[in-house]
Protein backbone atom coordinates (compact mmCIF):
# COMPACT_ATOMS: atom_id res chain seq x y z
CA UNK A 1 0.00 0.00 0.00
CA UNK A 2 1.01 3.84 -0.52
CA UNK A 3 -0.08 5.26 2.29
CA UNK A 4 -2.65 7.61 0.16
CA UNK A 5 -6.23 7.34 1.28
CA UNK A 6 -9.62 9.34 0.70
CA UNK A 7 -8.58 11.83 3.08
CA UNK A 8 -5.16 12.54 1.01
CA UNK A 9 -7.45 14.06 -1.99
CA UNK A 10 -9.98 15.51 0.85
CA UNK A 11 -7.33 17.75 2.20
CA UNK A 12 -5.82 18.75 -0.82
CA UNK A 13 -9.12 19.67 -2.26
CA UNK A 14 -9.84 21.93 0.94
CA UNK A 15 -6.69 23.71 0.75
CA UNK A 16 -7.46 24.87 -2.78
CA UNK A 17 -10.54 26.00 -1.62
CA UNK A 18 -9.22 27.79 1.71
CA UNK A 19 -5.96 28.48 0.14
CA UNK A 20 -4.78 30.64 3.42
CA UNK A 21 -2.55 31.13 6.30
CA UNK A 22 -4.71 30.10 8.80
CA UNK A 23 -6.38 27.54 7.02
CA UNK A 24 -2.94 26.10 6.63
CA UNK A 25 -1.39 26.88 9.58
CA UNK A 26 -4.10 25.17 11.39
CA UNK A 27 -3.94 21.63 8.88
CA UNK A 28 -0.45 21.63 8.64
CA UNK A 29 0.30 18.26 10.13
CA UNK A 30 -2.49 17.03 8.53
CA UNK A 31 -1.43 17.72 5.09
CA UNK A 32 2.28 16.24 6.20
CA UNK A 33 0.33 13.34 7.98
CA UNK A 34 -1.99 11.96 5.01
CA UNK A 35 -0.41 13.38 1.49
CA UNK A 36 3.19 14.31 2.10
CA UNK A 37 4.48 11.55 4.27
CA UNK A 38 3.10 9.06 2.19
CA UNK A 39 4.51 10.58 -0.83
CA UNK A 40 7.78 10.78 0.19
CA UNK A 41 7.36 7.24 1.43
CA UNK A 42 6.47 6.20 -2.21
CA UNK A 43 9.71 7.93 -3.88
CA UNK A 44 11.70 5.49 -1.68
CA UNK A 45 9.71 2.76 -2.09
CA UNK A 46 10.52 3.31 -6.27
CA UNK A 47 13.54 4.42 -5.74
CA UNK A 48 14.67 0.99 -3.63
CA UNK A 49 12.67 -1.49 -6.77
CA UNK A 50 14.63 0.51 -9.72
CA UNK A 51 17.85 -0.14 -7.91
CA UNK A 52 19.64 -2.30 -10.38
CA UNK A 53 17.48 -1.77 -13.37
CA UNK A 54 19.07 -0.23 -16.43
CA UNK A 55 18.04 3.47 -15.59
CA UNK A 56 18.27 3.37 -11.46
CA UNK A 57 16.48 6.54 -10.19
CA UNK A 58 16.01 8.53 -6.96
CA UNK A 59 13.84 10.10 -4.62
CA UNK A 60 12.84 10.96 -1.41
CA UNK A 61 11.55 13.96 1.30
CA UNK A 62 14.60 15.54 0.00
CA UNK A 63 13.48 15.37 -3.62
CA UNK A 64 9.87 16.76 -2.99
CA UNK A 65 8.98 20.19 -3.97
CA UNK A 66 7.20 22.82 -0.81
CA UNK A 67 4.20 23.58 -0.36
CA UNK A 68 4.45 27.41 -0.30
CA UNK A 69 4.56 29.03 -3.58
CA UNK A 70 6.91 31.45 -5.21
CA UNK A 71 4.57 34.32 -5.66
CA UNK A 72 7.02 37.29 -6.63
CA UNK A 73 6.58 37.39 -10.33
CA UNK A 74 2.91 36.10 -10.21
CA UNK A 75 -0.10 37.44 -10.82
CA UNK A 76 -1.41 34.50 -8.48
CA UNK A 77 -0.86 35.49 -5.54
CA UNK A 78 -2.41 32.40 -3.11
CA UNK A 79 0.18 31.09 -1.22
CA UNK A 80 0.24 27.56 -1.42
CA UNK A 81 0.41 24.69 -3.76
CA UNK A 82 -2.64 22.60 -3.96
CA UNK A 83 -1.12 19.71 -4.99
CA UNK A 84 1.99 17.43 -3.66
CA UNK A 85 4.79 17.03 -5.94
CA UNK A 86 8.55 15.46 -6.58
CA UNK A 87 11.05 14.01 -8.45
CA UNK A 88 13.06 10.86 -8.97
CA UNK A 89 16.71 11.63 -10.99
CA UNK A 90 19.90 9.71 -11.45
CA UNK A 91 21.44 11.30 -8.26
CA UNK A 92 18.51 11.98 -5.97
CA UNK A 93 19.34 15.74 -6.28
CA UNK A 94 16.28 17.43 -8.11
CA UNK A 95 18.47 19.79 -9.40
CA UNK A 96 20.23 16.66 -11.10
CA UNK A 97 19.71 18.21 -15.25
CA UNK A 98 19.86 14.79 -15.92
CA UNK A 99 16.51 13.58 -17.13
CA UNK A 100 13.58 13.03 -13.98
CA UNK A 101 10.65 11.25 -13.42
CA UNK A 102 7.98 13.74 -11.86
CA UNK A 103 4.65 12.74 -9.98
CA UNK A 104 2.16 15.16 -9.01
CA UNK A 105 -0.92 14.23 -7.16
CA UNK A 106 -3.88 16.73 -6.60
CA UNK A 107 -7.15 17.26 -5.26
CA UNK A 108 -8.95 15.00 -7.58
CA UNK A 109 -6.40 12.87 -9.63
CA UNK A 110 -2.70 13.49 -10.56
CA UNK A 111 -0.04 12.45 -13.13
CA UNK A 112 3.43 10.53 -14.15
CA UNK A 113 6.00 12.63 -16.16
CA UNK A 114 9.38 11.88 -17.22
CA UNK A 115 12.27 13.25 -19.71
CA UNK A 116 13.76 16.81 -20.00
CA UNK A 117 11.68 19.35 -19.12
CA UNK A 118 12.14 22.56 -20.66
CA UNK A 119 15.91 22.63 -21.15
CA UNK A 120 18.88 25.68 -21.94
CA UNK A 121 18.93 26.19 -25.42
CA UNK A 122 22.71 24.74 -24.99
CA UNK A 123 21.35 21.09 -23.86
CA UNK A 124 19.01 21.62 -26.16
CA UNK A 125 21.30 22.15 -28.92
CA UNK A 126 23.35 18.83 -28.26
CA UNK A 127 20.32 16.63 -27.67
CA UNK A 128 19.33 18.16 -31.18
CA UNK A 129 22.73 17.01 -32.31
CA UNK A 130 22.82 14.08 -31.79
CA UNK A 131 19.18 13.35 -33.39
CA UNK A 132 20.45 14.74 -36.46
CA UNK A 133 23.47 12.28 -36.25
CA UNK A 134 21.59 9.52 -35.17
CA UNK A 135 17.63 9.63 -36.58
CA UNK A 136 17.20 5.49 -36.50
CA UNK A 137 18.28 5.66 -32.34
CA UNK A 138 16.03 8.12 -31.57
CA UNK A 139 13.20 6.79 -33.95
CA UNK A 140 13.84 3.72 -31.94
CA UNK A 141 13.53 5.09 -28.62
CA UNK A 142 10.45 6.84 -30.05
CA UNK A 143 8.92 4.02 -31.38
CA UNK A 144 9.39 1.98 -27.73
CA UNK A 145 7.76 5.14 -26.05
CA UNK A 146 4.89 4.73 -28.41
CA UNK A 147 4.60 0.64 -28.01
CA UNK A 148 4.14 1.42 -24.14
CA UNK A 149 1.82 4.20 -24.11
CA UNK A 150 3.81 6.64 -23.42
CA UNK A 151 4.46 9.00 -26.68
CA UNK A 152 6.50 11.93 -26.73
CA UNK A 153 4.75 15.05 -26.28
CA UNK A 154 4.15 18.01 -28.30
CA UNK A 155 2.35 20.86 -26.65
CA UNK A 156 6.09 22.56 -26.07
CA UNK A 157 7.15 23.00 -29.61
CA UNK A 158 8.33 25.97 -32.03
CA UNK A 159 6.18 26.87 -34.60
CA UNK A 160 9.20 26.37 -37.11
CA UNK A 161 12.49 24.98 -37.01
CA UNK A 162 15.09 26.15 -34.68
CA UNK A 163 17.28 28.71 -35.21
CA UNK A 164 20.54 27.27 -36.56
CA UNK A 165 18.40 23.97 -37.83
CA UNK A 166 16.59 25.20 -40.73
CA UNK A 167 18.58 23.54 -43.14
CA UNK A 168 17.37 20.24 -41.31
CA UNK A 169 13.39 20.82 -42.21
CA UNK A 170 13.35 17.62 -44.07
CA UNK A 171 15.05 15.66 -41.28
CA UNK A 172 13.23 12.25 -40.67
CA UNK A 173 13.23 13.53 -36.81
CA UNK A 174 12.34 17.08 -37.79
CA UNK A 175 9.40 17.34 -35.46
CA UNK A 176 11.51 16.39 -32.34
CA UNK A 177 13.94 18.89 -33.51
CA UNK A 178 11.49 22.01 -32.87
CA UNK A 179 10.58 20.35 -29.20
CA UNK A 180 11.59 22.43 -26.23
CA UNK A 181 11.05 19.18 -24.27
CA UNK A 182 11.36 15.86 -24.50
CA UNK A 183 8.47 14.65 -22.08
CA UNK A 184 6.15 11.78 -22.04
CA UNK A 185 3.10 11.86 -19.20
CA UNK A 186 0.35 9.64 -17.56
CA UNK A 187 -2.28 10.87 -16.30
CA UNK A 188 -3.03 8.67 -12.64
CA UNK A 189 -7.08 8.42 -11.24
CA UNK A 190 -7.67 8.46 -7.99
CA UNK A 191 -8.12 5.45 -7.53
CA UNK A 192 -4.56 4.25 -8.40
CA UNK A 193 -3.08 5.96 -5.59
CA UNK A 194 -5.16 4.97 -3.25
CA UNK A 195 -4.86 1.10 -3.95
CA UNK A 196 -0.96 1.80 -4.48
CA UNK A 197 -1.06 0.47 -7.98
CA UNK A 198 0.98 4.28 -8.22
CA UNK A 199 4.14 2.24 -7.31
CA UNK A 200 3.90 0.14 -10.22
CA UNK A 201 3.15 3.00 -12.67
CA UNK A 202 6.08 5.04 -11.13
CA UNK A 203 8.17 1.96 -11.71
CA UNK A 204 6.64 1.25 -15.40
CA UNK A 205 7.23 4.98 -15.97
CA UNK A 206 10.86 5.19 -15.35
CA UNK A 207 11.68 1.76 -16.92
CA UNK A 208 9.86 2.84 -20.27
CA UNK A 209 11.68 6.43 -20.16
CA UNK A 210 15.30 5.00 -19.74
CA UNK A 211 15.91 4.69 -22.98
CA UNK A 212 14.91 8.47 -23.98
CA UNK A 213 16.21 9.29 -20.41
CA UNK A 214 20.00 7.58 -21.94
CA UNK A 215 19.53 9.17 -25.43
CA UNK A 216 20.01 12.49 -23.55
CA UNK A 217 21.98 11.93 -21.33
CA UNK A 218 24.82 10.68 -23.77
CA UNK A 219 24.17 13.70 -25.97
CA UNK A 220 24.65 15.95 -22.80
CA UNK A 221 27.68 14.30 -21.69
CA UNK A 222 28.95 14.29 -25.65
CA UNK A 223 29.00 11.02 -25.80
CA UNK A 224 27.31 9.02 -29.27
């Protein structure tokens, strides 16, 4: 089991819709008690079954994200996250730019999410690189994303090829060359975190993304 019960969504859905200090000052431990404890519980649980596995990840309490919301350049200005969030990467560090697997859970549902999210045009640039030098890997790793479910997504591309790439338009990977990242989600009911089956998806997740999660990595290290 995961630890995440009916009263994990009840409390997330109340702090959206009492999204204040004292409301949160006074269901504090709660929140730790029923969603954030059991979330941190379930990065180690994941990180402790990839151990081994071709693309070992980690996570823990260390790896979660707060509660309290950066609110200095926002328009939204409520204080607090209504959702519980974290990461699993290669070092345990989420500042590790190394590829992560990302769960979010929220007041009615939640998600899986794993790759490079929104990288420096730099990174960017070599991943790109090495795409153009090597179309039939990365249609491969594409093509094993797509046999699991899990296709690359496309809702954080350029209208037009990048600049420095137009000469590729006609690559066989030219898509992928205008993405800004290279993500694949799930989206997770309610029910799966409840029963715990969110282990298991967590696990499928990151063992379905190693290969993309590799692809990039090499390219960021230089490496073919």
């Amino acid at each position: 089991m995961s630890g995440f019960t009916n009263e994990t969504f009840e409390v997330l859905a109340e702090l959206e819709q009492n999204n204040n200090k004292a409301w949160y000052d006074a269901n504090k431990d709660r929140l730790n008690t029923v969603a954030r404890a059991p979330f941190a519980g379930m990065l180690g649980i994941v990180t402790a079954l990839l151990e081994g596995s071709g693309t070992p990840m980690q996570g823990s309490a260390k790896s979660m994200f707060r509660q309290y919301r950066d609110v200095r350049f926002s328009k939204d200005k409520t204080p607090y996250k209504a959702t519980v969030s974290g990461l699993l990467t290669a070092s345990g560090d989420k500042k590790d730019g190394g590829g992560v697997v990302y769960a979010q859970i929220e007041p009615g549902s939640g998600f899986i999410g794993a790759g490079f999210h929104n990288l420096p045009t730099a990174e960017l640039s070599l991943i790109r690189d090495r795409i153009i030098a090597e179309p039939e890997v990365f249609a491969e790793v594409r093509s094993g994303l797509e046999a699991k479910g899990l296709p690359l997504k496309f809702d954080n591309t350029l209208s037009s090829m990048p600049r420095g790439y137009a000469q590729h338009a006609d690559h066989p990977q030219a898509d992928a060359l205008k993405l800004k990242s290279f993500l694949v989600s799930e989206e997770q009911h309610k029910s799966v975190w409840i029963s715990g089956d969110i282990v298991e998806r967590m696990v499928a997740v990151s063992e379905a993304v190693g290969p993309l999660l590799r692809f990039g990595r090499g390219a960021l290290a230089g490496q073919s």
